[in-house]
Protein backbone atom coordinates (compact mmCIF):
# COMPACT_ATOMS: atom_id res chain seq x y z
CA UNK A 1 19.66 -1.84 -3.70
CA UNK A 2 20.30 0.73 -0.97
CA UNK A 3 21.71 0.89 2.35
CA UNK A 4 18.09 2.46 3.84
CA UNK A 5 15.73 4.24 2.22
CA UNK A 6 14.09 7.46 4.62
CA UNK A 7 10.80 8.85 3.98
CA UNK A 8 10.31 12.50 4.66
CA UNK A 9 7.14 13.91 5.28
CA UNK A 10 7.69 18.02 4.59
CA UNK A 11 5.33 19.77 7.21
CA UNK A 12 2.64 22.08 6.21
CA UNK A 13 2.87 24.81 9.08
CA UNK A 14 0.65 27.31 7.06
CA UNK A 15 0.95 29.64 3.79
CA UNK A 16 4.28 30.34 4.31
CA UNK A 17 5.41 26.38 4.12
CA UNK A 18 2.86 25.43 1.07
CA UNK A 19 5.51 23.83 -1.29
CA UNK A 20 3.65 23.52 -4.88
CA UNK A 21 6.20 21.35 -6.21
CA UNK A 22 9.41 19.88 -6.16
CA UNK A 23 12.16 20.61 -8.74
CA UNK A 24 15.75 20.17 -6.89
CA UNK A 25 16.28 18.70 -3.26
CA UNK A 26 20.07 19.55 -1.48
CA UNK A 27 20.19 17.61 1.74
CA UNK A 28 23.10 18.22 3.91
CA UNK A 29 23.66 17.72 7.61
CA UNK A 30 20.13 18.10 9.40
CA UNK A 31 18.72 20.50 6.61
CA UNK A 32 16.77 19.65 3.40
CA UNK A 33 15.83 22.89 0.91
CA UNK A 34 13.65 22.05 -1.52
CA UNK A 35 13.25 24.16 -4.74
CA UNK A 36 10.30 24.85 -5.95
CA UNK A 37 9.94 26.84 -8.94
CA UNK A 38 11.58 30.24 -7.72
CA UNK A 39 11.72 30.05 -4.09
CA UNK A 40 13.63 27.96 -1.62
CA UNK A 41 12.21 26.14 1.73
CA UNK A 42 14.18 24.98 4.17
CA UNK A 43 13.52 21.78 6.09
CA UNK A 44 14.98 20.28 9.67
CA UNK A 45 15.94 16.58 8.65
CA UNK A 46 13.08 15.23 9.96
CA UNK A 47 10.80 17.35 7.58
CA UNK A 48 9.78 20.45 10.08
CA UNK A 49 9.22 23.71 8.46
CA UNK A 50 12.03 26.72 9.24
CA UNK A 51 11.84 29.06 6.66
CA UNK A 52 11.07 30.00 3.01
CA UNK A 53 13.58 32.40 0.89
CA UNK A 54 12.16 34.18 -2.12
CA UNK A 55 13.86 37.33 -3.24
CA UNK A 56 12.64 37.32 -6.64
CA UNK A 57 12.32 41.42 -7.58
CA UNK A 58 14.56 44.15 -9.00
CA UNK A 59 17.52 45.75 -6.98
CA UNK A 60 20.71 44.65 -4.96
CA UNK A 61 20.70 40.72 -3.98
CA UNK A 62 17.25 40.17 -5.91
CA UNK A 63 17.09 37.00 -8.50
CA UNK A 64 14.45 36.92 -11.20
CA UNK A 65 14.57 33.77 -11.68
CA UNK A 66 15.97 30.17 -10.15
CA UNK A 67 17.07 28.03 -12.94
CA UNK A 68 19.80 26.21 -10.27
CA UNK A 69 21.24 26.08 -6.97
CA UNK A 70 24.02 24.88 -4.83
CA UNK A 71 25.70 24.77 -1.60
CA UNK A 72 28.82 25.23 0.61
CA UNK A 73 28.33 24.21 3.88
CA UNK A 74 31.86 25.02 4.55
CA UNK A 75 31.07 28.75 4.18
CA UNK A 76 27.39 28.53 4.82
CA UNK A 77 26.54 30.17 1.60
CA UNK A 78 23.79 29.23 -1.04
CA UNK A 79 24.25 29.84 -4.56
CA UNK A 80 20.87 30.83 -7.20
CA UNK A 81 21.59 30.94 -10.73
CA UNK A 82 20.23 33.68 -12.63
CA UNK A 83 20.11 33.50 -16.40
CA UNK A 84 18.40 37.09 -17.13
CA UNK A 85 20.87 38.97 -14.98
CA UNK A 86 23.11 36.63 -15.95
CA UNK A 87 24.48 36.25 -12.35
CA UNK A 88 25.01 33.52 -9.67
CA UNK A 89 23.84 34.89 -6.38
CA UNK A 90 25.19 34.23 -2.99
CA UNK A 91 23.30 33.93 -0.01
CA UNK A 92 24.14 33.42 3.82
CA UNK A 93 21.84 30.39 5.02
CA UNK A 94 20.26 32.96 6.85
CA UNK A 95 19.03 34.59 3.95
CA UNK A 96 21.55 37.58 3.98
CA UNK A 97 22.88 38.45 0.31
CA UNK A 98 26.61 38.15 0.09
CA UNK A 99 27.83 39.17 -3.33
CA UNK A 100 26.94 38.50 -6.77
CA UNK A 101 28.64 36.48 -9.50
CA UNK A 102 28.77 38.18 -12.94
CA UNK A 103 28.59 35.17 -15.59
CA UNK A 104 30.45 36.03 -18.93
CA UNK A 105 28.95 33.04 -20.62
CA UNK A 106 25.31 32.08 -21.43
CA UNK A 107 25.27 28.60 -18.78
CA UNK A 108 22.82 25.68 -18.12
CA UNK A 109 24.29 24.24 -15.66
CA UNK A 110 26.24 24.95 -12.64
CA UNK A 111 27.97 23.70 -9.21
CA UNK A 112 30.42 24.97 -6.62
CA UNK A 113 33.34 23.15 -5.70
CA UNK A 114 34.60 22.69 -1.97
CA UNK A 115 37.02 25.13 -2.65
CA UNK A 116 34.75 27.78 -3.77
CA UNK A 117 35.43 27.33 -7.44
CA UNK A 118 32.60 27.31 -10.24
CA UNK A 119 31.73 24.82 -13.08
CA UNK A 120 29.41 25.84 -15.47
CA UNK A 121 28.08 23.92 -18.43
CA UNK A 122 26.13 24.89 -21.65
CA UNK A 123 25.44 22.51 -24.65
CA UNK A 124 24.53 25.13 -27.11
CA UNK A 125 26.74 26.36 -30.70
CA UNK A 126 26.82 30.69 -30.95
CA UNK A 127 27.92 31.55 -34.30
CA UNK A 128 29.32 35.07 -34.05
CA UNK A 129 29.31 35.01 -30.05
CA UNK A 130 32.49 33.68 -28.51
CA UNK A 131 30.62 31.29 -25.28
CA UNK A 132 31.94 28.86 -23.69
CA UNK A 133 30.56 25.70 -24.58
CA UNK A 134 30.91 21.91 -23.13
CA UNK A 135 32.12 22.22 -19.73
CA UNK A 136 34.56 25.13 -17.51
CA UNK A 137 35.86 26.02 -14.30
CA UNK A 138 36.13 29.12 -13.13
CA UNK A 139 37.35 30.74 -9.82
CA UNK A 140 34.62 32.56 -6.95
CA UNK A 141 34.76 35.45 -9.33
CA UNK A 142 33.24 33.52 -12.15
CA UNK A 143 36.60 34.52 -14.20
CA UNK A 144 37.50 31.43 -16.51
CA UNK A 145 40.33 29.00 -15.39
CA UNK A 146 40.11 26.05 -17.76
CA UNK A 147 38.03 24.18 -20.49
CA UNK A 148 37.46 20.87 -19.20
CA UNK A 149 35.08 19.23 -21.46
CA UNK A 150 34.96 20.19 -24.99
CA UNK A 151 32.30 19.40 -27.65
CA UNK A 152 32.49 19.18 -31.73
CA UNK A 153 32.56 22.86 -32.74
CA UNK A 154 29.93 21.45 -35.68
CA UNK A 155 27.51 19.92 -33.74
CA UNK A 156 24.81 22.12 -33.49
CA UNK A 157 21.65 19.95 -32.54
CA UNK A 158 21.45 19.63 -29.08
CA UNK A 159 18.69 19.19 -25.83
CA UNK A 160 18.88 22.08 -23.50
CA UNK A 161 17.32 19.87 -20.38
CA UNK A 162 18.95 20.78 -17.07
CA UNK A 163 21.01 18.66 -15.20
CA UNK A 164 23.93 18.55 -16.59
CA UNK A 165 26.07 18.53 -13.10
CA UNK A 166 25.76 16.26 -10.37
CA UNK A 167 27.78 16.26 -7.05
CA UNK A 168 28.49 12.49 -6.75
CA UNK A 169 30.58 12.78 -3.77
CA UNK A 170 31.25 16.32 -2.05
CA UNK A 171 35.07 16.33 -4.18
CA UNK A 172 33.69 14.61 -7.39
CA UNK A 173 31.39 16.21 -9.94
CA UNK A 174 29.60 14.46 -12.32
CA UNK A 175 28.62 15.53 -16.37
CA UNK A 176 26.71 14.34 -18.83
CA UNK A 177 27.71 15.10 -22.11
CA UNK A 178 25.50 15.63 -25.38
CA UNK A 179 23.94 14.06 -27.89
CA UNK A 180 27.40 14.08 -30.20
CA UNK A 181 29.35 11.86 -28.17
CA UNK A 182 26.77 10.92 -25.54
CA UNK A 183 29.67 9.93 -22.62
CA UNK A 184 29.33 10.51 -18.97
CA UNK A 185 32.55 12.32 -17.51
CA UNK A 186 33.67 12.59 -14.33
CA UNK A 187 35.65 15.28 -12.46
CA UNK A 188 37.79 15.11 -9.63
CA UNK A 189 39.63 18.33 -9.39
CA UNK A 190 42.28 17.34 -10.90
CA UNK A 191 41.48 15.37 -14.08
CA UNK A 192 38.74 14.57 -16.12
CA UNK A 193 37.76 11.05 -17.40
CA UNK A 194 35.00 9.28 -19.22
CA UNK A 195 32.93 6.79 -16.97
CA UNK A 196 30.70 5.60 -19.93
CA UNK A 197 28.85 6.51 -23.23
CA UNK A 198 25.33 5.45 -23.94
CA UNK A 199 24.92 3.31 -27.12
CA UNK A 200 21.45 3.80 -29.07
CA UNK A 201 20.19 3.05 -32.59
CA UNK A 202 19.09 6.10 -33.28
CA UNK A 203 20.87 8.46 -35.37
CA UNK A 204 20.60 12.09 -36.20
CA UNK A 205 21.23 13.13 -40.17
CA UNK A 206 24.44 14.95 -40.57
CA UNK A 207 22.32 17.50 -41.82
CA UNK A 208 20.50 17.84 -38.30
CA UNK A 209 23.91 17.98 -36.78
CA UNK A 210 24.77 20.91 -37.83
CA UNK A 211 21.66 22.69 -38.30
CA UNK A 212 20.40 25.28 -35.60
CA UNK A 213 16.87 23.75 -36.25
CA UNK A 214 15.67 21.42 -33.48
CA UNK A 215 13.25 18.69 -33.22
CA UNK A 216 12.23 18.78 -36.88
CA UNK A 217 11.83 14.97 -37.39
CA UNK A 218 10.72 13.73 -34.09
CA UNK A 219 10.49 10.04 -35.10
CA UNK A 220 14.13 10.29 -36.07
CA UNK A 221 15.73 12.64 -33.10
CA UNK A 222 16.63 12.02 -29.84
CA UNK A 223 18.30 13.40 -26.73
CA UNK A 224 19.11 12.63 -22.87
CA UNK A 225 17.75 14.57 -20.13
CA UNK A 226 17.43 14.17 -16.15
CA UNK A 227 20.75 12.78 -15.72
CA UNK A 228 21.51 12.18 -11.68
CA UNK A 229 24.75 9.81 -10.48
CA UNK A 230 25.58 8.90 -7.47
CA UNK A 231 28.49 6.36 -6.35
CA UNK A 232 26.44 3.05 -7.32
CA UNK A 233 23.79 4.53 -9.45
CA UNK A 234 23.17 6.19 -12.62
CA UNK A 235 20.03 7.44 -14.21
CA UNK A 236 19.09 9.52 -16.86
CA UNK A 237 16.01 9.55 -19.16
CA UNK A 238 16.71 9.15 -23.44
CA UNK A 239 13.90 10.34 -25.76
CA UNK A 240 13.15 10.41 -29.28
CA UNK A 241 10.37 12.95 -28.40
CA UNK A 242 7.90 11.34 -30.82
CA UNK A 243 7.56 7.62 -30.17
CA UNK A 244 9.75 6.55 -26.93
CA UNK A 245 10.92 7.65 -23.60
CA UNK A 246 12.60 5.40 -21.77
CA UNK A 247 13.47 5.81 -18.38
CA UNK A 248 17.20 4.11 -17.36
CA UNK A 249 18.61 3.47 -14.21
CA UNK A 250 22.11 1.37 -14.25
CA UNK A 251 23.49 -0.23 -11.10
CA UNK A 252 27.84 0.65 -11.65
CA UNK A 253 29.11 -2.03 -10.43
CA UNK A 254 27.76 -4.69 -12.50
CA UNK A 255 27.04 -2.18 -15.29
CA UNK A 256 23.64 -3.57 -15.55
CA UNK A 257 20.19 -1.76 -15.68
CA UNK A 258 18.31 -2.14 -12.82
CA UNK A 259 15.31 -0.36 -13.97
CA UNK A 260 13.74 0.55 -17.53
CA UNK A 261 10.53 2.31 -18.67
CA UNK A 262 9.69 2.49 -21.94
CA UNK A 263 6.67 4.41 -23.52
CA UNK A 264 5.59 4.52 -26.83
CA UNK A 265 2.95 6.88 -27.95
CA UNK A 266 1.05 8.92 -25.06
CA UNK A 267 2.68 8.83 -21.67
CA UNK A 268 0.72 6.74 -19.68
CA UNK A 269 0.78 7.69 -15.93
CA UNK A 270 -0.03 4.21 -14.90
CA UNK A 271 2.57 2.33 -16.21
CA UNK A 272 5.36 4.68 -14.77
CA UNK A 273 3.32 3.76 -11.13
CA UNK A 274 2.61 0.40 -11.57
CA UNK A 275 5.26 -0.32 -8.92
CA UNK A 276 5.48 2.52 -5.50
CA UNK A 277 8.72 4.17 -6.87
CA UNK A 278 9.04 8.01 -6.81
CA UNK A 279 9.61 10.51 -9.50
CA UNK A 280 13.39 11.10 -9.28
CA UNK A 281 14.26 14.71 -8.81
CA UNK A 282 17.88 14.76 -7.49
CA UNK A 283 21.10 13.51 -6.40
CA UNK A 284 23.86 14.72 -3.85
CA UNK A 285 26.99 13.27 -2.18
CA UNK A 286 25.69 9.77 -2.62
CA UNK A 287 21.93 9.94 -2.31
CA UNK A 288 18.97 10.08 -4.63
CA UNK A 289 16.17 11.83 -3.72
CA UNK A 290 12.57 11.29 -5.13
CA UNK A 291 9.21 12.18 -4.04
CA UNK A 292 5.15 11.94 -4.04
CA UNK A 293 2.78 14.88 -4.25
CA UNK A 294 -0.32 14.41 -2.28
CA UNK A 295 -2.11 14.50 -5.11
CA UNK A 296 -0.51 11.33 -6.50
CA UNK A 297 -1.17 10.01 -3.26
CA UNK A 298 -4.69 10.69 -2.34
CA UNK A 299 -5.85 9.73 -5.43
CA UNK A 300 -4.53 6.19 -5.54
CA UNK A 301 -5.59 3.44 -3.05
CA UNK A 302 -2.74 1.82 -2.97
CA UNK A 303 -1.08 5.14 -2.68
CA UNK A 304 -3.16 6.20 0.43
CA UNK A 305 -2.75 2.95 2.02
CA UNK A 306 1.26 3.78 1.82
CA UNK A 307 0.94 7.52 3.02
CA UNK A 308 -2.29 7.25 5.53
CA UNK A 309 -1.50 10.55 6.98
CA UNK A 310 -1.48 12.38 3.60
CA UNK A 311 -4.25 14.63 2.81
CA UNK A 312 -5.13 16.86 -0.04
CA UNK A 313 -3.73 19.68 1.96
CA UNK A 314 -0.34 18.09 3.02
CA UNK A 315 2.88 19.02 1.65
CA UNK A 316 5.28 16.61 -1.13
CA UNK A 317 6.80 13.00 0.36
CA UNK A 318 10.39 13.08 -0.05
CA UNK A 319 12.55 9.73 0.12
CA UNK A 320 16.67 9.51 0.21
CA UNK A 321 17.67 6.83 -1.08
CA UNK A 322 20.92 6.60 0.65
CA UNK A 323 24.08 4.25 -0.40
CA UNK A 324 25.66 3.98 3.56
């Protein structure tokens, strides 16, 4: 399915390097950062430890919180989104606070653009507040440019999951749109077009739709969450919350579905690792990156016997899988 698949091991060189958990993964050139929770590590591409960045406080060039993050390599710069100071932050790689982004719109969802340029996303109906909604561009300012995807101004019932944005290749983003049209756009710069729409059988009441009240009928709701795209490969996860989850992974260029999980009642841990494939966390300029904790692997035999070197004291296994 892929060109090669590389297995990271993230080195433990101490307290400093202790990653707890993995919830994004940016891999450019010979560095990997790894999010986890509210600080940043960065990685050489062979897994060595070279710093961690946490500037979570009060004051000039401090975050409260990490709900995102993004790179330029052209410029060196890191971006955190803030939601509580409403802000995207900008950081030198070397840690050094640049400037900071006031956002004018509540935002999930977020990515910079080669040129600097911002996209921000949010799924959710404001009465009486004039947001944004569906999907923007804006310039390095963060002033608005252009609505690029729009959604039905009466569709209130919605999933807040994050992502929403994926960088498929560094000049095309990819968006996943919600649960009242359910398409997958893409965005070049220049245009925006539909790449496909999810079909399912499951239909929310009109009176749902346009309720602000979420996730009152389980049984008859749904939504899509953890979307990631590269070239090839799409994935995403569709729920009805109360009685399936299935996992979907679609191969593009046959438009067929490679791989499907599908739970109904409890989740059950084993069947999602009945085969060695890694929880999929995130995707950049053509690769898909999942991983292992050690505790996932140290307590399976099969597990250990793939990962002989893990301990209960070693850092996450990441693996790109990488299309060339």
């Amino acid at each position: 399915m892929f060109a090669r698949v590389d297995t990271v091991y993230l080195e433990n060189a101490g307290v400093e390097s202790i990653v707890p958990s993995v919830d994004e993964v940016l891999s450019f050139g010979d560095t990997i950062i790894v999010r986890s929770a509210n600080t940043l590590f960065f990685f050489d591409g062979r897994g060595k430890f070279l710093r961690r960045f946490d500037r979570q406080g009060k004051g000039t060039g401090n975050y409260r919180i990490i709900e995102r993050f993004d790179v330029l390599p052209a410029k060196g710069e890191f971006y955190v989104m803030d939601g509580h100071n409403n802000s995207i932050f900008v950081y030198g790689f070397d840690g050094s606070f640049r400037r900071n982004i006031w956002i004018d719109d509540f935002v999930t969802d977020f990515a910079v653009l080669p040129d600097g340029d911002l996209l921000f996303a949010n799924p959710i109906r404001y009465t009486g507040r004039n947001y944004h909604r569906g999907l923007w561009r804006t310039g390095p300012d963060g002033k608005f440019k252009e609505q690029l995807v729009e959604f039905d101004p009466e569709f209130a019932h919605v999933s807040i999951n994050n992502p929403y944005i994926n960088h498929i290749t560094p000049d095309l983003i990819g968006f996943m749109g919600i649960e009242d049209n359910d398409k997958f756009y893409h965005y070049n710069g220049d245009s925006v077009s539909v790449t496909c729409r999810m079909v399912t059988d499951i239909v929310i009441p009109d009176e749902l739709k346009r309720s602000d009240k979420v996730f009152t009928n389980p049984e008859r709701e749904y939504t899509k969450c953890g979307y990631l795209e590269t070239p090839r490969y799409l994935y995403f996860v569709n729920t009805n919350y109360g009685a399936n989850l299935m996992m979907v992974f679609v191969d593009k260029s046959t438009w067929t579905t490679y791989r499907m999980y599908v739970y109904t009642g409890e989740f059950n841990m084993d069947k999602l690792t009945r085969e060695p494939f890694p929880f999929l966390v995130s995707s950049y300029n053509g690769t898909l990156v999942g991983f292992y904790d050690s505790g996932m692997i140290t307590e399976s035999e099969r597990f250990s016997a793939l990962f002989p070197t893990i301990t209960a004291e070693s850092n996450p296994v990441l693996l790109f899988f990488r299309e060339n």
